[in-house]
N, C-alpha and C. Protein backbone atom coordinates (compact mmCIF):
# COMPACT_ATOMS: atom_id res chain seq x y z
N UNK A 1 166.29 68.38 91.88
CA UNK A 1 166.60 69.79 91.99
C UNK A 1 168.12 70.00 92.13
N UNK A 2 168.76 69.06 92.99
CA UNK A 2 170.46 69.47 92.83
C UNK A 2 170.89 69.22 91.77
N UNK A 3 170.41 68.06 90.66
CA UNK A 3 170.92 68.02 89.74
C UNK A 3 171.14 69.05 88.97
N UNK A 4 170.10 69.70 88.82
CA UNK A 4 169.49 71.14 87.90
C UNK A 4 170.48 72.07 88.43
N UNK A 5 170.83 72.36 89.80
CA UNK A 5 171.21 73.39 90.29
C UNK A 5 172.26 73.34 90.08
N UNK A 6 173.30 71.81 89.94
CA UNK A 6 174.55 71.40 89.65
C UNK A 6 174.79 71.92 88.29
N UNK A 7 173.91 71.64 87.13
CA UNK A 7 174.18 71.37 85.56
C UNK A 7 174.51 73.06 85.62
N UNK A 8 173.33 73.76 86.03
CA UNK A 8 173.01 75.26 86.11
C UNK A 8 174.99 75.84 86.35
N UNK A 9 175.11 75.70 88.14
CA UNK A 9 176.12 76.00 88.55
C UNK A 9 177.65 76.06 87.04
N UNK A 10 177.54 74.60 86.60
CA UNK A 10 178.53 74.26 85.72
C UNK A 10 178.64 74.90 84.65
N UNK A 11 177.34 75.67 84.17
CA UNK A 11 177.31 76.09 82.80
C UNK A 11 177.34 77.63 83.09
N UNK A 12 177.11 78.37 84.26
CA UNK A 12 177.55 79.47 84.74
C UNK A 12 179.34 79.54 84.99
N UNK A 13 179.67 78.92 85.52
CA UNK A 13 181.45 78.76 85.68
C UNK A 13 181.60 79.05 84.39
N UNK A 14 181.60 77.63 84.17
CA UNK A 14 182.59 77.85 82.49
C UNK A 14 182.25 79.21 81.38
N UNK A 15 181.02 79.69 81.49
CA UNK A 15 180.87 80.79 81.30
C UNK A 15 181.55 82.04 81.97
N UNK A 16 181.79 81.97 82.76
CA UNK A 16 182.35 83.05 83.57
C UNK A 16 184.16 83.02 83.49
N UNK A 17 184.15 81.98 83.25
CA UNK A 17 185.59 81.45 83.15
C UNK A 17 186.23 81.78 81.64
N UNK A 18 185.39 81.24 81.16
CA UNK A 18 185.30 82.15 79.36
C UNK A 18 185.69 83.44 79.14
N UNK A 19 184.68 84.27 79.93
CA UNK A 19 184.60 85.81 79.90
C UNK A 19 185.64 86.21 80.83
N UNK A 20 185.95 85.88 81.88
CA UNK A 20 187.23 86.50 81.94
C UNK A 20 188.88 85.92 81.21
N UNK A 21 188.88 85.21 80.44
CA UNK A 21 189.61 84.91 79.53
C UNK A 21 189.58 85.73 78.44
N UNK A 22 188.74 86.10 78.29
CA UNK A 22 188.40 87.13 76.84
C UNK A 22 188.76 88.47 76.99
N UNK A 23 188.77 89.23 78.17
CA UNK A 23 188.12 90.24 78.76
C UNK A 23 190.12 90.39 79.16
N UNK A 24 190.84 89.44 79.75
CA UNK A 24 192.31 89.42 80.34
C UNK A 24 192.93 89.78 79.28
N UNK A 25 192.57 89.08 78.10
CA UNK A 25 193.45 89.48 76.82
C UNK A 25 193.40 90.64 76.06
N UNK A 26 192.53 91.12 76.53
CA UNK A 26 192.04 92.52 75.63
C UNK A 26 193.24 93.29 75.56
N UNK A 27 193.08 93.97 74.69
CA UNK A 27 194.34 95.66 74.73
C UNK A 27 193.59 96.60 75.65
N UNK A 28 194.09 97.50 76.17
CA UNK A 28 193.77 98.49 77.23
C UNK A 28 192.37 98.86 76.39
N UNK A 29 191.48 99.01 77.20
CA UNK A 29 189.87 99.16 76.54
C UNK A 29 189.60 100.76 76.59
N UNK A 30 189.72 101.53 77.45
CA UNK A 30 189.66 102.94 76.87
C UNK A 30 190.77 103.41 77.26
N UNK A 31 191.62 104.65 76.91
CA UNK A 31 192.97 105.00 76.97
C UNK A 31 192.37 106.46 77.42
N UNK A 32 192.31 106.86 78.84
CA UNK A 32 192.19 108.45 79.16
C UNK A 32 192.94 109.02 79.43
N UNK A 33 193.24 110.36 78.80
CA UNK A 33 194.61 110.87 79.24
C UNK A 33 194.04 112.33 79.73
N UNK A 34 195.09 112.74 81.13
CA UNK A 34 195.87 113.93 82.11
C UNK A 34 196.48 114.43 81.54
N UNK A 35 195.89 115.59 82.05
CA UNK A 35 197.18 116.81 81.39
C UNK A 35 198.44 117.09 81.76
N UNK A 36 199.58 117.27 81.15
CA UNK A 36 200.64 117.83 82.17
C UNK A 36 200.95 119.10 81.98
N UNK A 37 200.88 119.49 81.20
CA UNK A 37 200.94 120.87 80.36
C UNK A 37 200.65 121.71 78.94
N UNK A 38 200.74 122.56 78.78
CA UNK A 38 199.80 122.93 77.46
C UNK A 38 201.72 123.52 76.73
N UNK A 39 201.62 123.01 75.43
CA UNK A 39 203.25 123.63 75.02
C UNK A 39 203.33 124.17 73.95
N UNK A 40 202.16 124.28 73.30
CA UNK A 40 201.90 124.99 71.90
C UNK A 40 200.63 125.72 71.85
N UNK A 41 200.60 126.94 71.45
CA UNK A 41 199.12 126.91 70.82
C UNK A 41 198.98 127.54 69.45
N UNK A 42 198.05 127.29 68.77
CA UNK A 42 197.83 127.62 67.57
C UNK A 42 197.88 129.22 67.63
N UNK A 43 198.48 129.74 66.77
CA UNK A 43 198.33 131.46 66.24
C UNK A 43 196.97 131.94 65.83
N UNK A 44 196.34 131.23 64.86
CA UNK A 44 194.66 131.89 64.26
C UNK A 44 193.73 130.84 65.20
N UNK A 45 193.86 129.62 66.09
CA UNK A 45 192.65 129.57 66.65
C UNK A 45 193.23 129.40 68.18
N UNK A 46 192.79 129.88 68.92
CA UNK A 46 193.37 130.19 71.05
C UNK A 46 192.51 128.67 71.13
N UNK A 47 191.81 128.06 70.50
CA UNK A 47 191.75 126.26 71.04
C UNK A 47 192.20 125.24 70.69
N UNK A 48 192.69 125.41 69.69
CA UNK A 48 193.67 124.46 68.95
C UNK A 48 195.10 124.51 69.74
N UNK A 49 195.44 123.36 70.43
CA UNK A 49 196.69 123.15 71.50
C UNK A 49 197.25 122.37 71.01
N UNK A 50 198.87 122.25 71.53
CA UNK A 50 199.29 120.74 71.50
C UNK A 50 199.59 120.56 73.30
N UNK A 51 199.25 119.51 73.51
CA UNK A 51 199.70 119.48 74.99
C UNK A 51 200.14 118.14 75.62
N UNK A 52 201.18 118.25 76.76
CA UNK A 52 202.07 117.04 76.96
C UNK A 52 201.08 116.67 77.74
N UNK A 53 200.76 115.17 77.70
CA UNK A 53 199.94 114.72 78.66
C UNK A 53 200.51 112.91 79.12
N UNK A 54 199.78 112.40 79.80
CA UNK A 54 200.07 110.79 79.88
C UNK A 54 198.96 110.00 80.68
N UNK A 55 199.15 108.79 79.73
CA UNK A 55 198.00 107.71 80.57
C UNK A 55 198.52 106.57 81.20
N UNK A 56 197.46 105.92 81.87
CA UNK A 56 198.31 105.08 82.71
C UNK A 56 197.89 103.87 82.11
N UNK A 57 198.80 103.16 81.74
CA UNK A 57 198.45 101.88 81.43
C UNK A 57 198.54 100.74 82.11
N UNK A 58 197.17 99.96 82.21
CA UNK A 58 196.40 99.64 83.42
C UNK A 58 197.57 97.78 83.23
N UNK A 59 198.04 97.43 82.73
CA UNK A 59 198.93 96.31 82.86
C UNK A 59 199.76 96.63 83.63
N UNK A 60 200.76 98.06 83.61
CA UNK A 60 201.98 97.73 84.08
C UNK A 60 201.91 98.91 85.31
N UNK A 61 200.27 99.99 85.22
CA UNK A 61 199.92 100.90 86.09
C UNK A 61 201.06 101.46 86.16
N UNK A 62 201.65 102.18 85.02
CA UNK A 62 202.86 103.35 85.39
C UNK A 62 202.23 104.59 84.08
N UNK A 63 202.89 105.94 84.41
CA UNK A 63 202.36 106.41 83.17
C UNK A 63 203.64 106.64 82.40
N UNK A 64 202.69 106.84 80.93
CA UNK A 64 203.08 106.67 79.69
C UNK A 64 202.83 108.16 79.13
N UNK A 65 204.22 108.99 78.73
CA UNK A 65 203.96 110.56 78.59
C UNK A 65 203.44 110.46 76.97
N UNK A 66 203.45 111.38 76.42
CA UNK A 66 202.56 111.59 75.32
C UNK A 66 202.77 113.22 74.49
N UNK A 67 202.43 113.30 73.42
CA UNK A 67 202.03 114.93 72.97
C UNK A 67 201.05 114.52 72.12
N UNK A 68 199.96 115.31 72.51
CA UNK A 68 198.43 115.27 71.73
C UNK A 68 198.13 116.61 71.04
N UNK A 69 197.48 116.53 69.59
CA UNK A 69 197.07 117.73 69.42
C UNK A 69 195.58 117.51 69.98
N UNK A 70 194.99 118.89 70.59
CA UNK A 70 193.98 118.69 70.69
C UNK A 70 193.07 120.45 70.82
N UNK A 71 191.32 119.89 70.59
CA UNK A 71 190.42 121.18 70.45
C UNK A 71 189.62 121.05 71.20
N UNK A 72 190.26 122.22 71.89
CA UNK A 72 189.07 122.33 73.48
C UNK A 72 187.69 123.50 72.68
N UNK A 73 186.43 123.01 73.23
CA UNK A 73 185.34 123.57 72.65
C UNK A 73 184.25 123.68 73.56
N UNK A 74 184.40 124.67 74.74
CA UNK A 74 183.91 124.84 76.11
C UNK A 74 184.65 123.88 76.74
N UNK A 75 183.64 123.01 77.94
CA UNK A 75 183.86 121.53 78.10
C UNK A 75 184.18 120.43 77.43
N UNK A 76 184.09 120.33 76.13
CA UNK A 76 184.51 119.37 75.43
C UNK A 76 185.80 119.67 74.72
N UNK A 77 186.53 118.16 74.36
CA UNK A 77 187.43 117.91 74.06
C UNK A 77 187.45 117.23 72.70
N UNK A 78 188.15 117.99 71.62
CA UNK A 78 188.42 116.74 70.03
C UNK A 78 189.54 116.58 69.99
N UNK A 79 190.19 115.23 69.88
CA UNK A 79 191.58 115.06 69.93
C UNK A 79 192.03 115.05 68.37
N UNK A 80 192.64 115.79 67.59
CA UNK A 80 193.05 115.58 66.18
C UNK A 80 194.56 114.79 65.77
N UNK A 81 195.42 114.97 66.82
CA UNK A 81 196.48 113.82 66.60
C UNK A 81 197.40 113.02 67.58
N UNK A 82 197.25 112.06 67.90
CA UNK A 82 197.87 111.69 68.87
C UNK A 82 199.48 111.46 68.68
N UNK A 83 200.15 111.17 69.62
CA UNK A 83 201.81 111.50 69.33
C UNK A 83 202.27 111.98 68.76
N UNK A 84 202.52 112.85 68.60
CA UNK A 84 202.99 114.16 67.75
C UNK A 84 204.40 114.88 68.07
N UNK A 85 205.39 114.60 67.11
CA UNK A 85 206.76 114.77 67.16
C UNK A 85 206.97 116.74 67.34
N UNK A 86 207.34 116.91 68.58
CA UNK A 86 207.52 118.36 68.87
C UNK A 86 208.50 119.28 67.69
N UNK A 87 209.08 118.34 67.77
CA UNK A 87 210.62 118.56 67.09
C UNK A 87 210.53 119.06 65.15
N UNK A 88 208.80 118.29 65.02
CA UNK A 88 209.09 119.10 63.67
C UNK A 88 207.92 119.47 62.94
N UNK A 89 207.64 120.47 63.85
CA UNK A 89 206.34 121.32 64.05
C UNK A 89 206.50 122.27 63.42
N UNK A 90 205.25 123.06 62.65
CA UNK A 90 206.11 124.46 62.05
C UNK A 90 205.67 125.59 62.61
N UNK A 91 206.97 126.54 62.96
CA UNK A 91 206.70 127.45 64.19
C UNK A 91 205.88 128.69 64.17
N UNK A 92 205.76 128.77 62.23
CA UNK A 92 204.95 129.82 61.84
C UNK A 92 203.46 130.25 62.54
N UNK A 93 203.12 128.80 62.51
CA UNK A 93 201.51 128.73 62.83
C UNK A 93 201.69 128.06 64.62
N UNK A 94 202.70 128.24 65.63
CA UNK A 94 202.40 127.62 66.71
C UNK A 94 203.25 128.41 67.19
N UNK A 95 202.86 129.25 68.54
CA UNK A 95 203.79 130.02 69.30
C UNK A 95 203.63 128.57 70.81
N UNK A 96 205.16 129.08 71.22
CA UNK A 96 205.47 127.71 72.23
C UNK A 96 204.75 128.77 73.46
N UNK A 97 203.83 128.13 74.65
CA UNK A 97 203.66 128.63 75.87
C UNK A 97 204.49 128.65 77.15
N UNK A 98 205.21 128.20 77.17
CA UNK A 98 206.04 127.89 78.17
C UNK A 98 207.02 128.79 77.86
């Protein structure tokens, strides 16, 4: 029986030892982002935003700012572009909120 429990033990480690090797290397596995402010909104639709936001990225745990377009739809959220250059936006179709 110790033998069994030994072989058992050994083939659980190295398994476990595996998976967190696999699991360390990964790229950040889901990316959620906070709001910081809302800085655009669309002219023909009031849910269509662009808004400054940032996530924290869990390696160096600092945050990382951002501009997202995004479509709020009640409670839910569709993100349509991530990083999005403020600077050359066209102003026709986006009045600034701030």
């Amino acid at each position: 029986m110790t033998i069994i429990c030994g072989v058992l033990n050994f083939i659980f480690l190295l398994g476990m030892l595996l998976n967190f090797y696999i699991y360390s290397n990964k790229i950040d596995p889901q990316t959620q982002f906070f709001d910081i402010a809302i800085i655009y909104r669309n002219k023909s639709q009031n849910n269509d935003k662009i808004i400054s936001q940032y996530y924290v990225n869990w390696k160096t745990n600092k945050p990382i700012p951002t501009n997202n377009r995004v479509y709020d739809f009640g409670p839910f959220r569709y993100f349509i572009e991530y990083d999005i250059d403020t600077l050359g936006i066209d102003k026709k179709d986006w009045v600034k909120v701030n």
